[in-house]
Protein backbone atom coordinates (compact mmCIF):
# COMPACT_ATOMS: atom_id res chain seq x y z
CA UNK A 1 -38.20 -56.70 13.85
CA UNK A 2 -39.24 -54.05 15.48
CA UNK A 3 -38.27 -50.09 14.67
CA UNK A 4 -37.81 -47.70 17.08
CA UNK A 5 -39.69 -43.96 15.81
CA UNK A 6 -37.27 -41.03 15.62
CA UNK A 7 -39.05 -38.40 17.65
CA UNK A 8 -39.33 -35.38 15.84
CA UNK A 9 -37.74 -32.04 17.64
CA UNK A 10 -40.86 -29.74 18.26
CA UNK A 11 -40.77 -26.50 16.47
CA UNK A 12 -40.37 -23.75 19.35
CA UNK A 13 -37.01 -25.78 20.16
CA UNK A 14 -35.33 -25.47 17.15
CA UNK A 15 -36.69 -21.46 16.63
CA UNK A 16 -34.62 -21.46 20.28
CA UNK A 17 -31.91 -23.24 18.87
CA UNK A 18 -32.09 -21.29 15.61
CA UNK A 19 -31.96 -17.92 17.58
CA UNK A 20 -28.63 -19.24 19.63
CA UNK A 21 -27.01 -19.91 16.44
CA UNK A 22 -27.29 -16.08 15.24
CA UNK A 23 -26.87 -14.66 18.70
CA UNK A 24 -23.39 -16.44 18.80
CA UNK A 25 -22.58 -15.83 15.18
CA UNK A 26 -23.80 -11.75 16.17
CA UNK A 27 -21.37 -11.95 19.44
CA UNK A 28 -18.34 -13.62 17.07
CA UNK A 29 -16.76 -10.58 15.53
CA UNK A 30 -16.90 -8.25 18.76
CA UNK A 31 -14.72 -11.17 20.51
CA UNK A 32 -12.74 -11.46 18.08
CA UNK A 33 -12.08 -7.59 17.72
CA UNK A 34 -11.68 -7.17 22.16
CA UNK A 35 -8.86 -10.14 21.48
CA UNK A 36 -7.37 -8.39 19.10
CA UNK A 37 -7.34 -4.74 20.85
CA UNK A 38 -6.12 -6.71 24.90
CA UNK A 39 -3.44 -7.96 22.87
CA UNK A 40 -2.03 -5.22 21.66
CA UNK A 41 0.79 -4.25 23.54
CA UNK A 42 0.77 -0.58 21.97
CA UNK A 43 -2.58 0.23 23.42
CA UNK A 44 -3.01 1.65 27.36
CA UNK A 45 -5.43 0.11 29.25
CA UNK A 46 -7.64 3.03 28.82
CA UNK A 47 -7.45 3.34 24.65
CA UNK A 48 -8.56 -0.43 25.12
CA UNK A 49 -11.71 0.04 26.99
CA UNK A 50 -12.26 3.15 24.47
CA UNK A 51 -12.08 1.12 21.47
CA UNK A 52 -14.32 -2.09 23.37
CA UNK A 53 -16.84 0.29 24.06
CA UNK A 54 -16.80 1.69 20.18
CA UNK A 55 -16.99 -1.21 19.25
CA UNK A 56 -20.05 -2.91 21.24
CA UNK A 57 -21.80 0.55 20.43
CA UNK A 58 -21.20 1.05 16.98
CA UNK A 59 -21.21 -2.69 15.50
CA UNK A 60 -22.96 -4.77 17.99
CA UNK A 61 -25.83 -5.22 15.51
CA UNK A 62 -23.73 -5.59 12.52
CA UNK A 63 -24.34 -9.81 11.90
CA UNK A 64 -23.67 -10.53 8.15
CA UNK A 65 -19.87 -10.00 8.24
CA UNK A 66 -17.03 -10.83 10.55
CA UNK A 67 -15.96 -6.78 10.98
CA UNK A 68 -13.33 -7.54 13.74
CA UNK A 69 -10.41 -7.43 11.43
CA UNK A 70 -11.40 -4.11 9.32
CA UNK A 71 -12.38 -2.22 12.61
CA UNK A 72 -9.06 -3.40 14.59
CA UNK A 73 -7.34 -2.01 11.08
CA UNK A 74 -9.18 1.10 10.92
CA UNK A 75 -9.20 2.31 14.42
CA UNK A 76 -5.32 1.62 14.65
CA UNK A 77 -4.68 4.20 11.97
CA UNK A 78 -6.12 6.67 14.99
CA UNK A 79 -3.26 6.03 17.26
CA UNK A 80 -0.58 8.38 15.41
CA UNK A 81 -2.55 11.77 15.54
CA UNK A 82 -3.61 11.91 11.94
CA UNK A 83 -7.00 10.86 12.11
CA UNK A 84 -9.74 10.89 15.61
CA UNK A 85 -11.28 7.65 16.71
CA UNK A 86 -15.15 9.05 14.93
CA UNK A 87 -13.37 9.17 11.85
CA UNK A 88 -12.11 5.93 11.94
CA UNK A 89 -15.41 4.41 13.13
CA UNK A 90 -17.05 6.57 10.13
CA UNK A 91 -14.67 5.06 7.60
CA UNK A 92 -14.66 1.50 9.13
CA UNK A 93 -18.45 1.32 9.13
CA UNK A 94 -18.14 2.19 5.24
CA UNK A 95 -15.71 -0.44 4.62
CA UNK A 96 -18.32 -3.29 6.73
CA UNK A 97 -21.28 -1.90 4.92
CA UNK A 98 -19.29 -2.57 1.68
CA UNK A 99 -17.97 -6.30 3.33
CA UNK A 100 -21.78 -6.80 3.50
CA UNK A 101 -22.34 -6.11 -0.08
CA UNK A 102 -19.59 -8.82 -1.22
CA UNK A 103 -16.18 -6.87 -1.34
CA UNK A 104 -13.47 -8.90 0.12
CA UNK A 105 -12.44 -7.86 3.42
CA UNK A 106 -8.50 -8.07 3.09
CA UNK A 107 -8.67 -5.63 -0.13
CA UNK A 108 -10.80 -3.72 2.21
CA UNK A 109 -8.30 -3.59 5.26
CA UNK A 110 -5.68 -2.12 2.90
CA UNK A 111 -7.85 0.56 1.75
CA UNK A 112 -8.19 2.00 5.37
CA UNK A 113 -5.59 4.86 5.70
CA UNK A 114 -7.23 6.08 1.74
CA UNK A 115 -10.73 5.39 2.82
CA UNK A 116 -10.15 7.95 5.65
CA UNK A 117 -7.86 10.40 3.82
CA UNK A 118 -10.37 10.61 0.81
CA UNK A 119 -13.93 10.07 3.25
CA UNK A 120 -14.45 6.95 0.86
CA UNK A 121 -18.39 5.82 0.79
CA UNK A 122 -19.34 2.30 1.08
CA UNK A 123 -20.14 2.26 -2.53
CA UNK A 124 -16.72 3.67 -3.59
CA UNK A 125 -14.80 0.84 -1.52
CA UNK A 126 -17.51 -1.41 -3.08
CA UNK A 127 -16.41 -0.34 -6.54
CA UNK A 128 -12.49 -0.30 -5.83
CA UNK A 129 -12.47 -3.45 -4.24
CA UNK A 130 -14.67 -4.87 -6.39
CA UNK A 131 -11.77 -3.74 -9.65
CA UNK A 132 -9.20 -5.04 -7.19
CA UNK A 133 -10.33 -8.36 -6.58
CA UNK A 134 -10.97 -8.27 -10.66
CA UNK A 135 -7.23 -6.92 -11.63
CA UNK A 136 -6.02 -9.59 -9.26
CA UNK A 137 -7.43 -12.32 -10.92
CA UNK A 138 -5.02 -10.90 -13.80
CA UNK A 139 -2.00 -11.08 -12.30
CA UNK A 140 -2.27 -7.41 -10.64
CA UNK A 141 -0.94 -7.84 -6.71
CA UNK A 142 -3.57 -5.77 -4.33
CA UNK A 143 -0.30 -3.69 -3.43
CA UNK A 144 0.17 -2.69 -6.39
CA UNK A 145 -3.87 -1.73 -7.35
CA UNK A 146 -4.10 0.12 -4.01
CA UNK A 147 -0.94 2.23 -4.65
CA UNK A 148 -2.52 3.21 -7.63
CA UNK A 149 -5.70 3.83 -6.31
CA UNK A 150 -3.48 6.06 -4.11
CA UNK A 151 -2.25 7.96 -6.82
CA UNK A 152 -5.35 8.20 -8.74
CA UNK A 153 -6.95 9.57 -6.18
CA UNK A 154 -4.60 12.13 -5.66
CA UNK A 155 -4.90 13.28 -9.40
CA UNK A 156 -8.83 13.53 -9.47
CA UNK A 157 -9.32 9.41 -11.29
CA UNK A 158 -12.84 8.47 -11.04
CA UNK A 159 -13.80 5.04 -10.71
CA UNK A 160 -14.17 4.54 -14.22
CA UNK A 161 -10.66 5.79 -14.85
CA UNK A 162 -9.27 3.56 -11.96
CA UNK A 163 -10.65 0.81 -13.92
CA UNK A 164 -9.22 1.18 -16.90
CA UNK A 165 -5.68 1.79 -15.64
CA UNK A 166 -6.02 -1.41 -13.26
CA UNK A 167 -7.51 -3.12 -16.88
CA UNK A 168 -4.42 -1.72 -18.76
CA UNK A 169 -1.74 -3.14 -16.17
CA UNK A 170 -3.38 -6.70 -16.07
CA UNK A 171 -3.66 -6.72 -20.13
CA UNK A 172 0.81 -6.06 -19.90
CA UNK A 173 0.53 -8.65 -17.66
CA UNK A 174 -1.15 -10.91 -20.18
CA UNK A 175 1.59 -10.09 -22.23
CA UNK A 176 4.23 -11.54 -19.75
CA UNK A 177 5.29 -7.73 -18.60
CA UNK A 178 6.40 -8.03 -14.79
CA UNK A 179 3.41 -5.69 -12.75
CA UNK A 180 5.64 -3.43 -11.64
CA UNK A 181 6.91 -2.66 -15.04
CA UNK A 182 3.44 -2.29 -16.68
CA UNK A 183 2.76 0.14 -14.23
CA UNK A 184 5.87 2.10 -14.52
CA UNK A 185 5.27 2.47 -18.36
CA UNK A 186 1.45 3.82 -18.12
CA UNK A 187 3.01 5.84 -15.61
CA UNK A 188 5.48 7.08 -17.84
CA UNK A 189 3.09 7.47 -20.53
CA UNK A 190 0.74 9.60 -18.04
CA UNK A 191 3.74 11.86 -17.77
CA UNK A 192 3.78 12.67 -21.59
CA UNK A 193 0.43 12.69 -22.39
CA UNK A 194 -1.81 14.99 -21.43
CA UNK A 195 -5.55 13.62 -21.22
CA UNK A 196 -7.89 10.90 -19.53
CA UNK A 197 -6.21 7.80 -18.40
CA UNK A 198 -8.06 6.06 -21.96
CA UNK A 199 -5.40 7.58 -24.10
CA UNK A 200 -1.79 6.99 -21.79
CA UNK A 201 -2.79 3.35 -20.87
CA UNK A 202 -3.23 3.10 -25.12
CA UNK A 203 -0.07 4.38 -25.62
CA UNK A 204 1.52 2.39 -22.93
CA UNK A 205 -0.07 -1.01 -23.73
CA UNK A 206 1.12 -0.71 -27.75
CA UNK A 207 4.68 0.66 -26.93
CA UNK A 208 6.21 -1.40 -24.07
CA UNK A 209 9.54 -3.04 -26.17
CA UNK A 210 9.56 -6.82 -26.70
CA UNK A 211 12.87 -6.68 -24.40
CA UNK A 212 10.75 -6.30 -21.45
CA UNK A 213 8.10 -8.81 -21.95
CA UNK A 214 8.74 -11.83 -19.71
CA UNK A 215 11.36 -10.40 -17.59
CA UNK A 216 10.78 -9.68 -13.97
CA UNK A 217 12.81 -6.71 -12.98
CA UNK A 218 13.65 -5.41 -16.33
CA UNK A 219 13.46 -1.45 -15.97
CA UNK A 220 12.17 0.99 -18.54
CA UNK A 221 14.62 1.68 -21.29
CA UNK A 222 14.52 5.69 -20.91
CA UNK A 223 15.99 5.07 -17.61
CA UNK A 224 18.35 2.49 -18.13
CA UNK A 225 21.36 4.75 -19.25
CA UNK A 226 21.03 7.21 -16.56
CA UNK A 227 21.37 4.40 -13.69
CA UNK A 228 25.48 4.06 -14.00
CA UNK A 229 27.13 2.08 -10.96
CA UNK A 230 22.93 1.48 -9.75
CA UNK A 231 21.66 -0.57 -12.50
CA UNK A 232 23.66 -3.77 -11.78
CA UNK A 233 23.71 -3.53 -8.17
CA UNK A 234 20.05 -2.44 -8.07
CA UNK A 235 18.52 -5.60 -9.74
CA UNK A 236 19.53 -8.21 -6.98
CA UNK A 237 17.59 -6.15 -4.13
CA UNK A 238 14.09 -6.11 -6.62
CA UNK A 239 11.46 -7.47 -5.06
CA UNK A 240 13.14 -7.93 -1.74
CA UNK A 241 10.58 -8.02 1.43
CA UNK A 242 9.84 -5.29 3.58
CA UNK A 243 11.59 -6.13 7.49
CA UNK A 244 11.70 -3.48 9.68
CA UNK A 245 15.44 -3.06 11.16
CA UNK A 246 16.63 -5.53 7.71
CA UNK A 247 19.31 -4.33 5.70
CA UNK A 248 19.92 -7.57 3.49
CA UNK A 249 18.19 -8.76 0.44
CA UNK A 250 16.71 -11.18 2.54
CA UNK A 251 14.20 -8.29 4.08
CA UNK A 252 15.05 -4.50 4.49
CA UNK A 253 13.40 -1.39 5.33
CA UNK A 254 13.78 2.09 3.46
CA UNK A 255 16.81 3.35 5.21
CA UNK A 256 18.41 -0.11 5.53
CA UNK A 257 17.89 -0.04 1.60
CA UNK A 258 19.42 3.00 0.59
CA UNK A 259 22.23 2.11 2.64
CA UNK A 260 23.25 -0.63 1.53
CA UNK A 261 22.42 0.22 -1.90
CA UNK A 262 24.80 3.24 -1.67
CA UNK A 263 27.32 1.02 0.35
CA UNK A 264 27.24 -0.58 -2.55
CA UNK A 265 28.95 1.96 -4.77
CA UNK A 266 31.44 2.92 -1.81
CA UNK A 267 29.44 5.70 0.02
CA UNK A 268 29.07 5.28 3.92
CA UNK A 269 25.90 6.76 5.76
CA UNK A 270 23.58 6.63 8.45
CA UNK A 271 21.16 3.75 9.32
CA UNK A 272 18.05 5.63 9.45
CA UNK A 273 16.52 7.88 7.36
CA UNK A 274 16.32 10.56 9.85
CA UNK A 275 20.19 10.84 9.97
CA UNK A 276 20.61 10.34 6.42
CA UNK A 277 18.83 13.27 6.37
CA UNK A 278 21.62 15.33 7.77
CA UNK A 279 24.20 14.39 5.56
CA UNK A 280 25.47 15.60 2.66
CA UNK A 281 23.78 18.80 0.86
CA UNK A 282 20.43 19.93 0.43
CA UNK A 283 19.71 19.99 -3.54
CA UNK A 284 16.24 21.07 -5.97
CA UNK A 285 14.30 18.60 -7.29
CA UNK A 286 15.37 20.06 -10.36
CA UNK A 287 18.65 19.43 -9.88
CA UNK A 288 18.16 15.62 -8.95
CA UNK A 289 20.59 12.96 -10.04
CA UNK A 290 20.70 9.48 -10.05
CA UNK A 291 22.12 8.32 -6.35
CA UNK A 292 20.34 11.57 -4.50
CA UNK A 293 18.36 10.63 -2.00
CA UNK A 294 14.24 11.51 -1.35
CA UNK A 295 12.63 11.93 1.94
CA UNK A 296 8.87 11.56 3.22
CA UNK A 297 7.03 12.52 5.85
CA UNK A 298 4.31 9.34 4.92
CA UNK A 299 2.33 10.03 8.21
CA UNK A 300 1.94 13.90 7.96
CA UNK A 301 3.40 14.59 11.42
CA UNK A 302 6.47 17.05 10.37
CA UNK A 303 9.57 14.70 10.67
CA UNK A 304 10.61 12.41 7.98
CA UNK A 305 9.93 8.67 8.26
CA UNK A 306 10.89 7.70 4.87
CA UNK A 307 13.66 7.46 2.57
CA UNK A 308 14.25 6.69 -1.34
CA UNK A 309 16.99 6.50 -4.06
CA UNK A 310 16.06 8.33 -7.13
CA UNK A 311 17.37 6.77 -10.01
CA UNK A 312 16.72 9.24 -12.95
CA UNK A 313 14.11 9.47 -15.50
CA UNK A 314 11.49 10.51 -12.82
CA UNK A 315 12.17 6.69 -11.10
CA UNK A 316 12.91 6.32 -7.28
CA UNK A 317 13.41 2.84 -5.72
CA UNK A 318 12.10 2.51 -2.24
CA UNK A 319 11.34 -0.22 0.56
CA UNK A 320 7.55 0.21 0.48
CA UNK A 321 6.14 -1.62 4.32
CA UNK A 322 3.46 -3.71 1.81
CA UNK A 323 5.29 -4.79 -1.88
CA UNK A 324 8.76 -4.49 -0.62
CA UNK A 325 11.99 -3.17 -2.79
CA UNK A 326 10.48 -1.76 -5.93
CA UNK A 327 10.55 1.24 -8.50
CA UNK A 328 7.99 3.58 -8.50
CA UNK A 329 7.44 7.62 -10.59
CA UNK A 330 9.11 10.13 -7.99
CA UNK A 331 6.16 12.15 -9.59
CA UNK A 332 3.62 9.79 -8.09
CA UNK A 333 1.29 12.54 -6.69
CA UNK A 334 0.46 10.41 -3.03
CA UNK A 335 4.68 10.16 -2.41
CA UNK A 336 4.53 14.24 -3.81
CA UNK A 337 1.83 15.43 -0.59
CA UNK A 338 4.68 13.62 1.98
CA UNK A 339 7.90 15.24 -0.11
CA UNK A 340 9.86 17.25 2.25
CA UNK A 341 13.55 17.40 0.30
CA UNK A 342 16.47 15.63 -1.21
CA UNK A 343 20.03 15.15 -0.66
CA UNK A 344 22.75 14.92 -2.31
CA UNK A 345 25.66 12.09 -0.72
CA UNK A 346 27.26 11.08 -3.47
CA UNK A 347 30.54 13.10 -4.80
CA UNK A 348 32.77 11.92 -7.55
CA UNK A 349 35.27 10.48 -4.84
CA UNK A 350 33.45 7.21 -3.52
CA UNK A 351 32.53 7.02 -0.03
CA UNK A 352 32.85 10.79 1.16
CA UNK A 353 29.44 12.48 1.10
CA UNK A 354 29.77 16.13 -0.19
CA UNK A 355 29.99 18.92 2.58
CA UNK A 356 26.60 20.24 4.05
């Protein structure tokens, strides 16, 4: 029988071969970025070319990581006036760099609007992402551990107090507290205590009641009694998804929320939060009451663009765009910076907001 010899590919063909393989894998994310930016209807013609151009300049060489997602996420926080294309290219070559060293690159694309407001370093997104990715293996959503990353940053955390808070939430979780409501108690306990985050996430992890472990949408006890009429139509909309333009329980956004919510208990106003705003009166934050309404201006541009219900006990719910309908501190310091006032719409006789 005879056996035909397998010729054996000479070695300056498969170098050539080799060197296609990375030039292809090197041109991979830039494609995939240019699709992303021409299909973007938002974009003119000439912000696209910008951002192309950025892009082949700035990241052409980078070949260990697919970047095209993070830098489309990155530079799009440029297009409502807050932040200029070089700091978006700064921040989104931080967040590759830290891609590169094994963070994972979704926990990284929801870090961009903090990385830029804080001028994060690689190693910083490295670290938080790194905690993130840890926390959610717990139980803790990445919604959740950036929101608090939010707020920590805005009180002065460090990364080692990040940790621990993120290690305190997923140890309630353990204990079958929803993740929400082990946040709202450390938060609750950070209110009281004065001190690094070592001794209210203590406090917080040996207090929560029994009556809250293994319940979803149980809310903290101190607030309970102060929610009236709220706390039995509140429950159904926890947890519903963010939609923009929704106003069901099937997906809502903030001012489709707080009107139905209000609706609800017989009160009629606006659809959007920027009419809701002109109703009823103008009240302190010291006088806040459950059913008074909380505005934001989340993108810094002097017009509000968010709306929430406070519900007592330093508690607001609120349609947030990435966890949907939740409960969150109205003394969470990142929602304090974008504060602009509150309302009062609700009067003792249902459905007539009080005069302005």
């Amino acid at each position: 029988m005879a056996f035909r010899m397998r010729k054996s590919i000479p070695l300056s063909i498969a170098i050539l071969f080799l060197l296609a393989g990375v030039c292809l894998a090197a041109g991979r994310p830039l494609t995939e970025f240019s699709r992303l930016v021409r299909k973007d209807t938002a974009l003119t013609s000439a912000d696209k070319l910008a951002w192309i151009r950025a892009a082949k300049a700035n990241f052409d060489n980078r070949t260990r990581t697919d970047y095209s997602q993070i830098l489309y996420k990155y530079l799009k926080l440029s297009t409502d006036g807050r932040f200029g294309m070089s700091e978006c290219l700064r921040a989104a070559s931080a967040a590759v760099e830290a891609a590169e060293l094994g963070a994972e690159e979704p926990l990284l694309r929801g870090m961009g609007e903090l990385a830029l407001e804080y001028r994060l370093s690689k190693d910083q997104l490295f670290f938080h992402a790194s905690v993130l990715e840890r926390a959610g293996m717990r139980g803790v959503p990445a919604g959740l551990g950036v929101d608090l990353l939010a707020h920590g940053l805005a009180v002065g955390w460090n990364e080692l107090d990040y940790h621990m808070v993120l290690s305190g939430v997923a140890e309630l979780v353990a204990q079958s507290v929803a993740p929400d409501l082990a946040a709202l108690y450390i938060h609750y306990w950070e209110s009281r205590l004065s001190g690094p985050p070592k001794a209210f996430v203590a406090k917080a992890v040996e207090s929560i009641p029994e009556s809250s472990k293994g319940s979803l949408h149980r809310l903290p006890e101190h607030a309970l009694a102060m929610l009236a009429d709220f706390r039995t139509s509140l429950a159904p909309w926890l947890g519903t998804p963010y939609v923009w333009g929704g106003i069901s329980q099937e997906g809502a956004d903030c001012s489709g929320f707080t009107k139905e919510i209000l609706s609800n208990v017989g009160c009629v106003i606006p659809r959007v939060s920027r009419d809701q705003a002109k109703i009823g009166r103008k009240i302190k934050v010291s006088d806040l009451q459950p059913g008074d309404l909380i505005f934001f201006d989340m993108e810094l541009k002097g017009h509000i663009s968010h709306v929430g219900l406070y519900l007592g006990g330093d508690l607001m719910a609120h349609a947030s765009s990435s966890r949907g309908v939740i409960i969150i501190p109205f003394s969470n310091s990142y929602f304090q910076q974008r504060f602009v006032m509150a309302r009062r719409v609700l009067t003792q006789e249902a459905g007539k907001p009080p005069a302005s």
